[in-house]
N, C-alpha and C. Protein backbone atom coordinates (compact mmCIF):
# COMPACT_ATOMS: atom_id res chain seq x y z
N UNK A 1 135.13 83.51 99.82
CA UNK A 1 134.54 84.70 99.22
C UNK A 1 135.60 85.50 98.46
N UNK A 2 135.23 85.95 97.14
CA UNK A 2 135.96 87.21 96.70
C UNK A 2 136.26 88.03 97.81
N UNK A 3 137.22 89.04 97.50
CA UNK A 3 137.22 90.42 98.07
C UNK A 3 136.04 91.00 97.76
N UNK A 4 135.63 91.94 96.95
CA UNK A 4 134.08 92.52 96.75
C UNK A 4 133.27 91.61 97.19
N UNK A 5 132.94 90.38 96.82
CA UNK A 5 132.11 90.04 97.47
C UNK A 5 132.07 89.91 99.04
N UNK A 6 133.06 89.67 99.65
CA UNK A 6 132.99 90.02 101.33
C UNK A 6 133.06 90.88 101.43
N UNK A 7 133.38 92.22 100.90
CA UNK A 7 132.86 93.19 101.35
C UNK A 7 131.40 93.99 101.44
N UNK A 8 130.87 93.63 100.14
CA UNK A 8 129.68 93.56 100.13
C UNK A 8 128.77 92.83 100.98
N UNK A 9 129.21 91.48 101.11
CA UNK A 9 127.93 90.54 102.26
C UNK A 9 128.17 90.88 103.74
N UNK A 10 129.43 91.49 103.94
CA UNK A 10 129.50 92.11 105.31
C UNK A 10 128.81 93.14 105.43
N UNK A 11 128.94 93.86 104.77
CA UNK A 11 128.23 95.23 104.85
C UNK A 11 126.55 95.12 105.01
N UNK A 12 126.15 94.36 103.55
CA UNK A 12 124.80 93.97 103.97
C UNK A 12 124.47 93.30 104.82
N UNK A 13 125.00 92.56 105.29
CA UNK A 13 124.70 91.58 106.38
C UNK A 13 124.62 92.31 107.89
N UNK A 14 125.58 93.36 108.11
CA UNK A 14 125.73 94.66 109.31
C UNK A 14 124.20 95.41 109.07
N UNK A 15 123.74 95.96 108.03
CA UNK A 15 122.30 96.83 108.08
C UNK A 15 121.38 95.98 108.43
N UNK A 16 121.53 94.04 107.78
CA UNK A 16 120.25 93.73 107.91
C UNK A 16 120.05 93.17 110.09
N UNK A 17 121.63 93.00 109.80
CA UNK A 17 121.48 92.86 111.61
C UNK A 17 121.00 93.78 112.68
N UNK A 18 120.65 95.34 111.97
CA UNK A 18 120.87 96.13 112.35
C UNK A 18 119.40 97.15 112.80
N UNK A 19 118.91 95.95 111.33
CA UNK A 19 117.06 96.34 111.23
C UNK A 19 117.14 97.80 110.28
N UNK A 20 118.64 98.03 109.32
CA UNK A 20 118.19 99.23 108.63
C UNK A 20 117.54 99.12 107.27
N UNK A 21 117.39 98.18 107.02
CA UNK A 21 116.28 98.12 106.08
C UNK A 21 114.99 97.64 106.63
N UNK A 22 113.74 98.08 106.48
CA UNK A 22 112.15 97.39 106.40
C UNK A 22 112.02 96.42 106.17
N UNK A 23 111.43 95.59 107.07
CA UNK A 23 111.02 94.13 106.40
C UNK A 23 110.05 94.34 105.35
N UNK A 24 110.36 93.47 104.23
CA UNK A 24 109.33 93.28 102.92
C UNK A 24 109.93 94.57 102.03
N UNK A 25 111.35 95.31 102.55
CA UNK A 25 112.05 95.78 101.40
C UNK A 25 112.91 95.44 100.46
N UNK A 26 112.37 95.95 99.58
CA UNK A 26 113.17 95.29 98.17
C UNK A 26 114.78 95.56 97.63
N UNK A 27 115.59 95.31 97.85
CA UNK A 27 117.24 95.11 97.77
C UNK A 27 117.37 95.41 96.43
N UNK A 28 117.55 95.86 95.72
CA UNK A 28 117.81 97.02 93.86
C UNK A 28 119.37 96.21 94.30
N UNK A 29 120.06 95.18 93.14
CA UNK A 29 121.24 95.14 92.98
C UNK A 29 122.17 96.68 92.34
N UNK A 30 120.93 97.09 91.61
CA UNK A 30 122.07 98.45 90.91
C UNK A 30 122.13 99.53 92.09
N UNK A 31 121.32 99.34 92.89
CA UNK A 31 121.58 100.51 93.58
C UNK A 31 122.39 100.28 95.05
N UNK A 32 123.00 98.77 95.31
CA UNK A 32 123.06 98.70 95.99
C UNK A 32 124.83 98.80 95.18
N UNK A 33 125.21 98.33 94.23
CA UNK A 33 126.66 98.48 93.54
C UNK A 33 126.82 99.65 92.77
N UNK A 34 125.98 101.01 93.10
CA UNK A 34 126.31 102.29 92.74
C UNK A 34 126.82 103.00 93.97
N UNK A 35 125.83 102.37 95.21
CA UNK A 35 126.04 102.60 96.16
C UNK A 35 128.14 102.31 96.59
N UNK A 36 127.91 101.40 96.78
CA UNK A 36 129.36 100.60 96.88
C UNK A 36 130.88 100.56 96.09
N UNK A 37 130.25 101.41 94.98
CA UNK A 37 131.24 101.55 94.06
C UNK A 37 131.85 100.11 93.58
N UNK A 38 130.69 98.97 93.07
CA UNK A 38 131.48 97.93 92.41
C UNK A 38 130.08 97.43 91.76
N UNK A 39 130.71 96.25 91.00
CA UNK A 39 129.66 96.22 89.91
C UNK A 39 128.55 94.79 90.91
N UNK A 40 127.39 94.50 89.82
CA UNK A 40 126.30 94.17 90.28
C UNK A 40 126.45 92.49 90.62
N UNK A 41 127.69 92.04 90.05
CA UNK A 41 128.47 90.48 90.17
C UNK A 41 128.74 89.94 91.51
N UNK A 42 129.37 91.30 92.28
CA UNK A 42 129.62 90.70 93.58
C UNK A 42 128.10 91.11 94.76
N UNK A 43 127.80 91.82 94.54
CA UNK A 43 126.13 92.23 94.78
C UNK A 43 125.43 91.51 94.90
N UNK A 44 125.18 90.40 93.47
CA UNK A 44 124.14 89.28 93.27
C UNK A 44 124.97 88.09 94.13
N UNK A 45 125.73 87.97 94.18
CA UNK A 45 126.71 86.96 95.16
C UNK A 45 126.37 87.08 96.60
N UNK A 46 126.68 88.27 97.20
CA UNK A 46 126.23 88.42 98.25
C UNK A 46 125.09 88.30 98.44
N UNK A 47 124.20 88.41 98.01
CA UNK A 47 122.85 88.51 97.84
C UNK A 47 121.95 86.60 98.41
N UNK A 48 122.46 86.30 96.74
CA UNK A 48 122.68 84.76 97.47
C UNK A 48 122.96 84.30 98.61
N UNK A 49 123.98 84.44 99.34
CA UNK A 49 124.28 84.12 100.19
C UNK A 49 123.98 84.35 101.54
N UNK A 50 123.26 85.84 101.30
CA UNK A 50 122.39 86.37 102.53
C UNK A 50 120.67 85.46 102.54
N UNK A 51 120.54 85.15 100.99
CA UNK A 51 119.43 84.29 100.86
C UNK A 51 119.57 83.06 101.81
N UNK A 52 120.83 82.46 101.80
CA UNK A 52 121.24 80.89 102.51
C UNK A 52 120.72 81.16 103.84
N UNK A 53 121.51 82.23 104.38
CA UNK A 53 121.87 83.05 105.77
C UNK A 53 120.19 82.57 106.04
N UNK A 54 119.35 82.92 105.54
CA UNK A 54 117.34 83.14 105.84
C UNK A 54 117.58 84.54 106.44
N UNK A 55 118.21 85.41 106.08
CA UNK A 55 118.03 87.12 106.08
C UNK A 55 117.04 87.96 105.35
N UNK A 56 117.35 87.00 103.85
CA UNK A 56 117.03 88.03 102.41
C UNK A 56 115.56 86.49 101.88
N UNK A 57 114.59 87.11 101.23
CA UNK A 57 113.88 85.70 100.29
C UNK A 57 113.85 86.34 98.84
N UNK A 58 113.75 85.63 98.61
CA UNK A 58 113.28 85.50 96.87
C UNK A 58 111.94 85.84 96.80
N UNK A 59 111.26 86.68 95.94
CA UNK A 59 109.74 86.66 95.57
C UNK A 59 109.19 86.64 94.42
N UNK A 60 108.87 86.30 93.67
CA UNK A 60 108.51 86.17 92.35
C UNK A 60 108.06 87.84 91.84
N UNK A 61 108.26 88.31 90.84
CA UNK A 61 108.07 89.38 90.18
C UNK A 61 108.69 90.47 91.13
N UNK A 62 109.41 90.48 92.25
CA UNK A 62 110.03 91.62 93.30
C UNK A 62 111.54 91.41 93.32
N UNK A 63 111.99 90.05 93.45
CA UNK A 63 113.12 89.73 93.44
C UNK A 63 113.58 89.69 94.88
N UNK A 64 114.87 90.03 95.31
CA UNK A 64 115.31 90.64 96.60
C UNK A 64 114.66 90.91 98.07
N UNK A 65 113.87 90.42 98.80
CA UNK A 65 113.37 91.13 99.92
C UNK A 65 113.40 91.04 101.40
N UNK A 66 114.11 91.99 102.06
CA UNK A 66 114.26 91.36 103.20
C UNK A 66 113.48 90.74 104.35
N UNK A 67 113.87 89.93 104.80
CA UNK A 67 112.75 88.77 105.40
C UNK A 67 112.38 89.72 107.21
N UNK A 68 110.90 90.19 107.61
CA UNK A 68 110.31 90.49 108.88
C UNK A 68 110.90 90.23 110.26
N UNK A 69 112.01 90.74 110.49
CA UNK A 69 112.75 90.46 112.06
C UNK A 69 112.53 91.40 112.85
N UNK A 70 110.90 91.88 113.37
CA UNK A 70 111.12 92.82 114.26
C UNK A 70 111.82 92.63 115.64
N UNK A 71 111.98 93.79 116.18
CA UNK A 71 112.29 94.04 117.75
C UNK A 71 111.75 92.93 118.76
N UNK A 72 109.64 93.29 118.35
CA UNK A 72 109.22 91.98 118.84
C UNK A 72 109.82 90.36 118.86
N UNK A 73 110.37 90.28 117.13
CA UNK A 73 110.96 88.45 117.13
C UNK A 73 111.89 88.91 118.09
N UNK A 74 112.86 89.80 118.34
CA UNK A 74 114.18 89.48 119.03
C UNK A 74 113.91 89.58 120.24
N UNK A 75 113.33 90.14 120.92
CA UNK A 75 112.76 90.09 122.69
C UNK A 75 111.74 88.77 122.66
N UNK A 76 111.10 88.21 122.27
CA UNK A 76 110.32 86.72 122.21
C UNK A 76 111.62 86.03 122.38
N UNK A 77 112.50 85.60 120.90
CA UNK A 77 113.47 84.75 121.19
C UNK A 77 114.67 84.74 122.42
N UNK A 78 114.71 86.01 122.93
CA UNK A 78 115.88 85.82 124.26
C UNK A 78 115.12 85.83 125.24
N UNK A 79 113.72 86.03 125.46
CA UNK A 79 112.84 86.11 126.62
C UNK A 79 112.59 84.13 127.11
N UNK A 80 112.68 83.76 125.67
CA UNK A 80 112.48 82.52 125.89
C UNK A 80 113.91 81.48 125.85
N UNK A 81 114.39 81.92 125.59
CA UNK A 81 116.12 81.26 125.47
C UNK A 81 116.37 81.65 127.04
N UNK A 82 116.29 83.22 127.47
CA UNK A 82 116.38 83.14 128.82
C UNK A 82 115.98 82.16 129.85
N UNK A 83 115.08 81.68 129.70
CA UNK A 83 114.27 80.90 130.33
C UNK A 83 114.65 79.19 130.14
N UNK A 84 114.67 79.07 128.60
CA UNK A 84 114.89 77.55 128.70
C UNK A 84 116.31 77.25 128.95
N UNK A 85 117.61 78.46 128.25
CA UNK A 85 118.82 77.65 127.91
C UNK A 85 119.80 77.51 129.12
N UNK A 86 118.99 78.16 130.23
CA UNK A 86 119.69 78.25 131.88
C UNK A 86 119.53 76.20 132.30
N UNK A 87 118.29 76.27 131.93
CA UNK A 87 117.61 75.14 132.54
C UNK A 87 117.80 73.92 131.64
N UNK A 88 118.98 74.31 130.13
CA UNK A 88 119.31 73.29 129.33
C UNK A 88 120.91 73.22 130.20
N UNK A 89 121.54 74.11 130.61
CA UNK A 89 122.92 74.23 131.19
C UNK A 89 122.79 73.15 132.17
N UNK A 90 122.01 73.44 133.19
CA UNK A 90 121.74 72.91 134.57
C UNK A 90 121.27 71.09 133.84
N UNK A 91 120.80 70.97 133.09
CA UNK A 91 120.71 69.51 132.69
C UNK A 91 121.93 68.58 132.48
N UNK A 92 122.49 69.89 131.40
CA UNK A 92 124.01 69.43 131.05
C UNK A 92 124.97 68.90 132.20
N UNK A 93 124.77 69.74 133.56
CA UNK A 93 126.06 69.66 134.37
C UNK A 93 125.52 68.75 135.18
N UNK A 94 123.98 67.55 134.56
CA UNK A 94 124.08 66.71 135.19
C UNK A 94 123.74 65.24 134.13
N UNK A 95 124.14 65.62 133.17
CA UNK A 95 123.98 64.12 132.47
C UNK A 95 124.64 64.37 131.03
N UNK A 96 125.80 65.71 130.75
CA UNK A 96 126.25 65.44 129.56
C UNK A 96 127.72 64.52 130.07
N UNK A 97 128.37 63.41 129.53
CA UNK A 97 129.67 63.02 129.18
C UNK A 97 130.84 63.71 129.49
N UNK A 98 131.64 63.13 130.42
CA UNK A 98 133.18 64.04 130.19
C UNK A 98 133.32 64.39 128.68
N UNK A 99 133.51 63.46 127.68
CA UNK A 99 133.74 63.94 126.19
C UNK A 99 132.90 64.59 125.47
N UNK A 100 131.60 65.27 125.89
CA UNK A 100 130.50 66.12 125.70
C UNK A 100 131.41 67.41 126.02
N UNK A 101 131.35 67.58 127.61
CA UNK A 101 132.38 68.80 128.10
C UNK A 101 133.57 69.18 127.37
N UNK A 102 134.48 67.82 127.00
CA UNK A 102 135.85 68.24 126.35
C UNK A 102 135.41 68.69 125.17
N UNK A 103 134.33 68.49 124.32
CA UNK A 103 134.35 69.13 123.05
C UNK A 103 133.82 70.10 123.02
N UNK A 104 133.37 70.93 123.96
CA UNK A 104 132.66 72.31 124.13
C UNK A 104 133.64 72.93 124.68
N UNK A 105 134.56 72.71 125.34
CA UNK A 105 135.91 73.11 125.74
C UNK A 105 136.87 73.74 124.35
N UNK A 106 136.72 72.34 123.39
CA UNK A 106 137.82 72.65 122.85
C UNK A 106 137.05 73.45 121.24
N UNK A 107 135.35 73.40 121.42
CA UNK A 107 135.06 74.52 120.15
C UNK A 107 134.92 75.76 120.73
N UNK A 108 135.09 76.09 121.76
CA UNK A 108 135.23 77.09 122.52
C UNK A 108 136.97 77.87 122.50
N UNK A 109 137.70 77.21 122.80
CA UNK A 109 138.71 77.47 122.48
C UNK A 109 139.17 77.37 120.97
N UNK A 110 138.52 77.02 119.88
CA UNK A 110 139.34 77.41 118.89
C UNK A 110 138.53 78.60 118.40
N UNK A 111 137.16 78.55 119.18
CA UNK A 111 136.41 80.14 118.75
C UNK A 111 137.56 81.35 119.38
N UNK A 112 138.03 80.97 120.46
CA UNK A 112 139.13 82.20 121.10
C UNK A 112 140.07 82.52 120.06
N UNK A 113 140.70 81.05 119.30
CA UNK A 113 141.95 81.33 118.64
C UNK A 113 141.85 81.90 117.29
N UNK A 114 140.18 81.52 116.99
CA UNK A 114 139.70 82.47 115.77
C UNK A 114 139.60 84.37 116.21
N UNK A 115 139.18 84.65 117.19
CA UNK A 115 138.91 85.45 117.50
C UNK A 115 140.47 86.21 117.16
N UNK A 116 141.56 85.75 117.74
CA UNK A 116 142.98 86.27 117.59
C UNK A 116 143.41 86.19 116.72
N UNK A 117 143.13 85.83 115.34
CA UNK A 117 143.66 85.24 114.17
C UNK A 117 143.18 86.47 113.21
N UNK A 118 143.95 86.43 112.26
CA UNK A 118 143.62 87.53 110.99
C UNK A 118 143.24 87.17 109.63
N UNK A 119 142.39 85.98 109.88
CA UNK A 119 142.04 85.32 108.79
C UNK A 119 140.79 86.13 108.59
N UNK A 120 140.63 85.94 106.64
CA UNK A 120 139.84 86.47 106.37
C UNK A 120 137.99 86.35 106.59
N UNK A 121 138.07 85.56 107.19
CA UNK A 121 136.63 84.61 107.25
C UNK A 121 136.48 84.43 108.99
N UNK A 122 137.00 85.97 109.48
CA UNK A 122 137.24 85.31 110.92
C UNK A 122 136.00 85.45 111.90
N UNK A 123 134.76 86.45 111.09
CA UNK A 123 133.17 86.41 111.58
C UNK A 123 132.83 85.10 111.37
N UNK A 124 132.58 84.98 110.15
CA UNK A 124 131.88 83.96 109.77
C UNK A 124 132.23 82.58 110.83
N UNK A 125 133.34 82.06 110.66
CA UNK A 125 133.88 81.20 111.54
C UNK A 125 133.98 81.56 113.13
N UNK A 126 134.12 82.70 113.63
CA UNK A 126 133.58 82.76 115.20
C UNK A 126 131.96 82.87 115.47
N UNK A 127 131.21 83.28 114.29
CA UNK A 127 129.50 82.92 114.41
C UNK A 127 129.30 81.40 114.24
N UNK A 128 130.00 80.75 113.74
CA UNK A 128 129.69 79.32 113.08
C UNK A 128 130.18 78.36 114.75
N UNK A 129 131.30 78.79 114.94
CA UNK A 129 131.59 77.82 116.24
C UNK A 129 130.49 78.61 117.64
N UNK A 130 130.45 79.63 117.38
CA UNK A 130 129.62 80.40 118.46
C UNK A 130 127.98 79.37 118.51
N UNK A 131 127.67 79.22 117.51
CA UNK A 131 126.27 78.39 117.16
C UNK A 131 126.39 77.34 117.27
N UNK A 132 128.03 76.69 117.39
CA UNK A 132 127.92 75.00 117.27
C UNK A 132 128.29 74.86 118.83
N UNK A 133 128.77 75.74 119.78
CA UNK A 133 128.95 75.73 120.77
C UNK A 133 127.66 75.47 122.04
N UNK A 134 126.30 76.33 121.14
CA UNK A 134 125.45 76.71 122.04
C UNK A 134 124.45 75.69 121.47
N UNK A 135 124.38 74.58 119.99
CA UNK A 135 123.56 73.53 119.86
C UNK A 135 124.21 72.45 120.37
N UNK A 136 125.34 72.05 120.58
CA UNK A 136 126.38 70.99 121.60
C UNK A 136 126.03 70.79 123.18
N UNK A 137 125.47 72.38 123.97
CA UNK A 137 125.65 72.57 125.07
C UNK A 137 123.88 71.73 125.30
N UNK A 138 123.12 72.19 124.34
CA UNK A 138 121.92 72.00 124.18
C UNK A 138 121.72 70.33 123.84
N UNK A 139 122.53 69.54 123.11
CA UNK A 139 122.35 68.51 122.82
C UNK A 139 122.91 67.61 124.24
N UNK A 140 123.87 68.18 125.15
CA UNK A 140 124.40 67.66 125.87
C UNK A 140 123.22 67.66 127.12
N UNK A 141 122.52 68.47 127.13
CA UNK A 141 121.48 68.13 128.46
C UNK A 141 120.37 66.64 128.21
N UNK A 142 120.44 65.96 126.98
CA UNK A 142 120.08 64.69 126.86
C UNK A 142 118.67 64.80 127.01
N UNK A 143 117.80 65.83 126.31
CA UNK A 143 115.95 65.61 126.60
C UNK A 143 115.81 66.33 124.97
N UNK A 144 114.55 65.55 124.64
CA UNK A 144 114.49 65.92 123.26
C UNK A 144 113.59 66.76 123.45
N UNK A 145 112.56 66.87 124.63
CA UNK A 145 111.54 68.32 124.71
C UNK A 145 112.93 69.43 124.88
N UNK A 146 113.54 69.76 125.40
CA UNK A 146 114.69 71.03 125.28
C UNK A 146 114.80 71.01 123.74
N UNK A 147 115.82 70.18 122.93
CA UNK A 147 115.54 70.13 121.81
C UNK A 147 114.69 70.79 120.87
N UNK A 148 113.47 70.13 121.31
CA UNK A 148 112.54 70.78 120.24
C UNK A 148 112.07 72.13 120.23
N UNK A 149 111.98 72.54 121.62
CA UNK A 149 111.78 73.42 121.90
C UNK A 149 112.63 75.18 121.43
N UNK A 150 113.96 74.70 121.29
CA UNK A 150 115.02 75.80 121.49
C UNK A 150 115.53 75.30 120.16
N UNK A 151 115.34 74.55 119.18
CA UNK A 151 115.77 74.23 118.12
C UNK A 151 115.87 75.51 117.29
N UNK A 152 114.84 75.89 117.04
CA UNK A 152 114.38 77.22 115.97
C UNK A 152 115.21 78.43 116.44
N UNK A 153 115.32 78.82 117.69
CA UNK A 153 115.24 79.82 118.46
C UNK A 153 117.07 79.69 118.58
N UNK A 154 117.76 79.18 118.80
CA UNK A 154 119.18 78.94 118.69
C UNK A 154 119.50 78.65 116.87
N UNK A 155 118.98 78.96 116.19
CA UNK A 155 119.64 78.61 115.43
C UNK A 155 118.36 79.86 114.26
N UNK A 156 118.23 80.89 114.99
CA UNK A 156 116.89 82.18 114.78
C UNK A 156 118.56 83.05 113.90
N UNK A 157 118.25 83.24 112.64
CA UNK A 157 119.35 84.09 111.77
C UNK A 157 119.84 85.40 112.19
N UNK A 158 118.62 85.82 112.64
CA UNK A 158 118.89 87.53 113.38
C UNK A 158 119.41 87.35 114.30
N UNK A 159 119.40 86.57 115.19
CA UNK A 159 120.75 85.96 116.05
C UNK A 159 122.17 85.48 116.04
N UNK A 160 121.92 84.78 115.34
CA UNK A 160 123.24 83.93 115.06
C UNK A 160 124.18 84.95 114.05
N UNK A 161 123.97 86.06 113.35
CA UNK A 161 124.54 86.75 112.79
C UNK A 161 125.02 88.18 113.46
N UNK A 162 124.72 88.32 114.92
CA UNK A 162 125.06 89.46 115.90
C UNK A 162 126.05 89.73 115.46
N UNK A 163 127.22 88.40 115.32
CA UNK A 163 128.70 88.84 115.28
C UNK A 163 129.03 89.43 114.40
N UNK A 164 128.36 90.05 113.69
CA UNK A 164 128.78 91.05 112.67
C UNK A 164 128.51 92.31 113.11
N UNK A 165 127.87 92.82 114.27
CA UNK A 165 128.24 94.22 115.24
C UNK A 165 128.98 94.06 116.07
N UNK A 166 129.59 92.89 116.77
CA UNK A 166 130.41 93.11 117.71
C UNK A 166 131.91 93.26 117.65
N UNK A 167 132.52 94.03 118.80
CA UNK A 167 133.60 94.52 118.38
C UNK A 167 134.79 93.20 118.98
N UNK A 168 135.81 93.04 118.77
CA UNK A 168 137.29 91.81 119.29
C UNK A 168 136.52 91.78 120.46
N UNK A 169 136.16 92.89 121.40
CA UNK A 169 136.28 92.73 122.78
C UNK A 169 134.83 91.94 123.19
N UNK A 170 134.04 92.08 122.89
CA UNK A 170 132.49 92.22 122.83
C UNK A 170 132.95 90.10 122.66
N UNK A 171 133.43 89.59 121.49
CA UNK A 171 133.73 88.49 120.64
C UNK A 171 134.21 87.68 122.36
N UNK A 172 135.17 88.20 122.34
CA UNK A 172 136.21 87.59 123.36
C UNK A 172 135.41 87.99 125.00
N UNK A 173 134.28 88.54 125.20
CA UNK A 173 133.82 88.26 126.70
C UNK A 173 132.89 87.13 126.12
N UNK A 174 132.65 87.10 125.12
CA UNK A 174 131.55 85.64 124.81
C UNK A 174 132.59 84.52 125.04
N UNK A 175 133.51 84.32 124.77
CA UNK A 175 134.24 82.75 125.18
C UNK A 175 134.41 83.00 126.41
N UNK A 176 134.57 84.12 127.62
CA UNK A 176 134.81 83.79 128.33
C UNK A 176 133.42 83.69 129.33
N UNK A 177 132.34 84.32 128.75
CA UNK A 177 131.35 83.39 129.23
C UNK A 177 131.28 82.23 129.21
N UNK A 178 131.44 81.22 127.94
CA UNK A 178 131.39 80.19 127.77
C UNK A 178 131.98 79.44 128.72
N UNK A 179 133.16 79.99 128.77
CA UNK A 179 134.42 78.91 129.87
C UNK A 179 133.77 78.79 131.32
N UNK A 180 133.15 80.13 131.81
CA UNK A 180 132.28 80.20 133.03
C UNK A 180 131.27 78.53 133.11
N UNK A 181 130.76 78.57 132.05
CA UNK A 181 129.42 77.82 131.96
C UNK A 181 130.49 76.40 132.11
N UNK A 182 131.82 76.31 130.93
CA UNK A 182 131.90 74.75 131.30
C UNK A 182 132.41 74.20 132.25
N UNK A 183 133.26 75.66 132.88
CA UNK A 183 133.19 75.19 134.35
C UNK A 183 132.15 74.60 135.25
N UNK A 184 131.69 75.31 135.18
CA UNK A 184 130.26 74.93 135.75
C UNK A 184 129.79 73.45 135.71
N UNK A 185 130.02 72.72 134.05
CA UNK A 185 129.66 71.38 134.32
C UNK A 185 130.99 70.88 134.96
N UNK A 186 131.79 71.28 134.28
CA UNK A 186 133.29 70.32 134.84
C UNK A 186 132.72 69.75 136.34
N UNK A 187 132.23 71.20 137.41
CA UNK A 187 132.28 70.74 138.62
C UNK A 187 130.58 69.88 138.87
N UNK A 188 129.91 69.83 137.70
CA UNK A 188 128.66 68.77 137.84
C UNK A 188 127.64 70.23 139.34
N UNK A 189 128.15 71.30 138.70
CA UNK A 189 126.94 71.93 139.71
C UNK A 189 126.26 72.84 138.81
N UNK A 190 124.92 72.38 139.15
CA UNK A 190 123.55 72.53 138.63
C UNK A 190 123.15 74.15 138.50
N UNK A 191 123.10 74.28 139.49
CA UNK A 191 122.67 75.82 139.73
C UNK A 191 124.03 77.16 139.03
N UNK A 192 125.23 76.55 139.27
CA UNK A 192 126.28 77.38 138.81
C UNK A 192 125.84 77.59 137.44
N UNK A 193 125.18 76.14 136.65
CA UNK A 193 125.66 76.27 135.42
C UNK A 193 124.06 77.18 134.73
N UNK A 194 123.17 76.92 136.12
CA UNK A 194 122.28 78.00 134.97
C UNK A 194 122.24 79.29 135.37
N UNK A 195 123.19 80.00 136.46
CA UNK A 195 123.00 80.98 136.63
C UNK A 195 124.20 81.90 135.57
N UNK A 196 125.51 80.24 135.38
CA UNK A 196 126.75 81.38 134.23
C UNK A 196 125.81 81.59 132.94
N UNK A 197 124.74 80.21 132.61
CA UNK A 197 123.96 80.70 130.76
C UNK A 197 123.13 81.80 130.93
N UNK A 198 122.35 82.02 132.63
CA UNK A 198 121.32 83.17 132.36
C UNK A 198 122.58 84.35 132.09
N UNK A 199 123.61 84.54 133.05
CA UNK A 199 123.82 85.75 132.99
C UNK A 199 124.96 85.97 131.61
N UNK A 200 125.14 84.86 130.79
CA UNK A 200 125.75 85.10 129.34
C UNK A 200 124.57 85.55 128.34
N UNK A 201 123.41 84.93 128.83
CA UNK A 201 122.48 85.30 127.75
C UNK A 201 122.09 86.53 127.72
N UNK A 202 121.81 86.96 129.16
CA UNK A 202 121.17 88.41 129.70
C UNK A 202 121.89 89.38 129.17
N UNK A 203 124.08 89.71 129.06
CA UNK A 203 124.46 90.07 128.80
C UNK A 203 124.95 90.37 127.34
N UNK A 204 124.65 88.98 126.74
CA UNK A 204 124.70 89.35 125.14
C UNK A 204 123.32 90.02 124.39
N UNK A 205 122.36 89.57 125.10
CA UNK A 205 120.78 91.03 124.75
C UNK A 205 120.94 92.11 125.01
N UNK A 206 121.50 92.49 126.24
CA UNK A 206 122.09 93.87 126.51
C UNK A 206 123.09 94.64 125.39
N UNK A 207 124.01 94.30 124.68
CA UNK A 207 124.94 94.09 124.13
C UNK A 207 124.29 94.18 122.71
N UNK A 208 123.66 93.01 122.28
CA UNK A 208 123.57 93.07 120.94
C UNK A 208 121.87 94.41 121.27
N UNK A 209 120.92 94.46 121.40
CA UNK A 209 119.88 95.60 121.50
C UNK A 209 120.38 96.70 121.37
N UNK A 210 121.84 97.23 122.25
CA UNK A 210 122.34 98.40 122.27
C UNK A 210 122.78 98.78 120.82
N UNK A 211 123.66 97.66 120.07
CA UNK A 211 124.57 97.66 118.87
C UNK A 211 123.02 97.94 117.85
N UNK A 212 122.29 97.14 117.72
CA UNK A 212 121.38 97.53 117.10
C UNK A 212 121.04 98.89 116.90
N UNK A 213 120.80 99.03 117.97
CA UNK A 213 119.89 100.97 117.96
C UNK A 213 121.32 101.45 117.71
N UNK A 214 122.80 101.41 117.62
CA UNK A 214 123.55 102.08 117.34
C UNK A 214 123.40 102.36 115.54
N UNK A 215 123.70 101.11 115.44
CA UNK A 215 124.08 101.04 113.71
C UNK A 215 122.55 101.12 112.87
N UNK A 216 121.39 101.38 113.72
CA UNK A 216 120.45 101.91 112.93
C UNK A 216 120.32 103.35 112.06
């Protein structure tokens, strides 16, 4: 990314995580780079790219609009992630691969070393391993009903983009949830491993709901 332009898609990307725009509101590039003090180049860039994200859609004769994520989608999707991704853990710590475990180990740990790093792209890349961490853990319980089921819902945009409210610290108790959980298979016990995903999941709803109503 440009400079303006990451600053811009961060920014937008923080309100739309945030629910401060209306769903089915229309995004004005000029008003959003009068707003910002830069021109409408890095605007329409970001813009795009929040399109990729499935944040923002395209509409014919409207242009810009942000895509319907109420409160409701986000309590459905962790009400039900609560429920299945305990009981995808507990599968895992009995039929994923030592080399299943070592590679959730080690995208887990380079999410830590992103987390410590001052690279410019260091959301983007701790949301990206954060998501490849939690479809790995999911692929590793070996049933394609889990799969199908939690497919949409792990990989739900208003989710996977939290990490743009959370603060280093907030970032860094998520890996060490994680490490909880692969302990958990390391030792092949069942119950450990769905009680470390319920109580990572329980705690990042707590967490991200609060950040929400903050930055509204």
């Amino acid at each position: 990314m440009t400079r303006a332009r990451d600053v811009v898609y961060r920014a937008l990307k923080r309100q739309l995580m945030s629910g401060a725009f209306l769903p089915g509101q229309r995004l004005r590039e000029e008003h959003i780079a009068k707003g910002m003090g830069v021109s409408r180049t890095p605007v329409r860039s970001a813009i795009q790219q929040l399109v990729t994200d499935g944040l923002i859609s395209f509409e014919e004769r409207r242009g810009a609009v942000v895509i319907g994520w109420t409160d409701r989608d986000v309590d459905d999707a962790f009400d039900i992630r609560c429920l299945l991704e305990p009981y995808a853990s507990g599968a895992a710590a009995t039929y994923a691969s030592v080399n299943e475990i070592d590679e959730l180990e080690k995208t887990n740990e380079e999410m830590w070393a992103t987390i410590q790093s001052n690279r410019h792209d260091r959301i983007e890349q701790v949301q990206r391993l954060n998501n490849q961490f939690h479809n790995a853990l999911i692929d590793a319980a070996h049933s394609a009903q889990i799969r199908a089921v939690l497919n949409g819902l792990v990989d739900m945009p208003i989710l996977i983009g939290s990490f743009y409210l959370y603060s280093i610290e907030d970032m860094q108790r998520s890996v060490e949830h994680h490490r909880q959980i692969i302990a958990a298979l390391r030792s092949r016990n069942k119950q450990l491993a769905e009680v470390a995903m319920h109580y990572h999941l329980t705690a990042t709803r707590a967490n991200y709901q609060t950040l929400r109503k903050q930055h509204q």
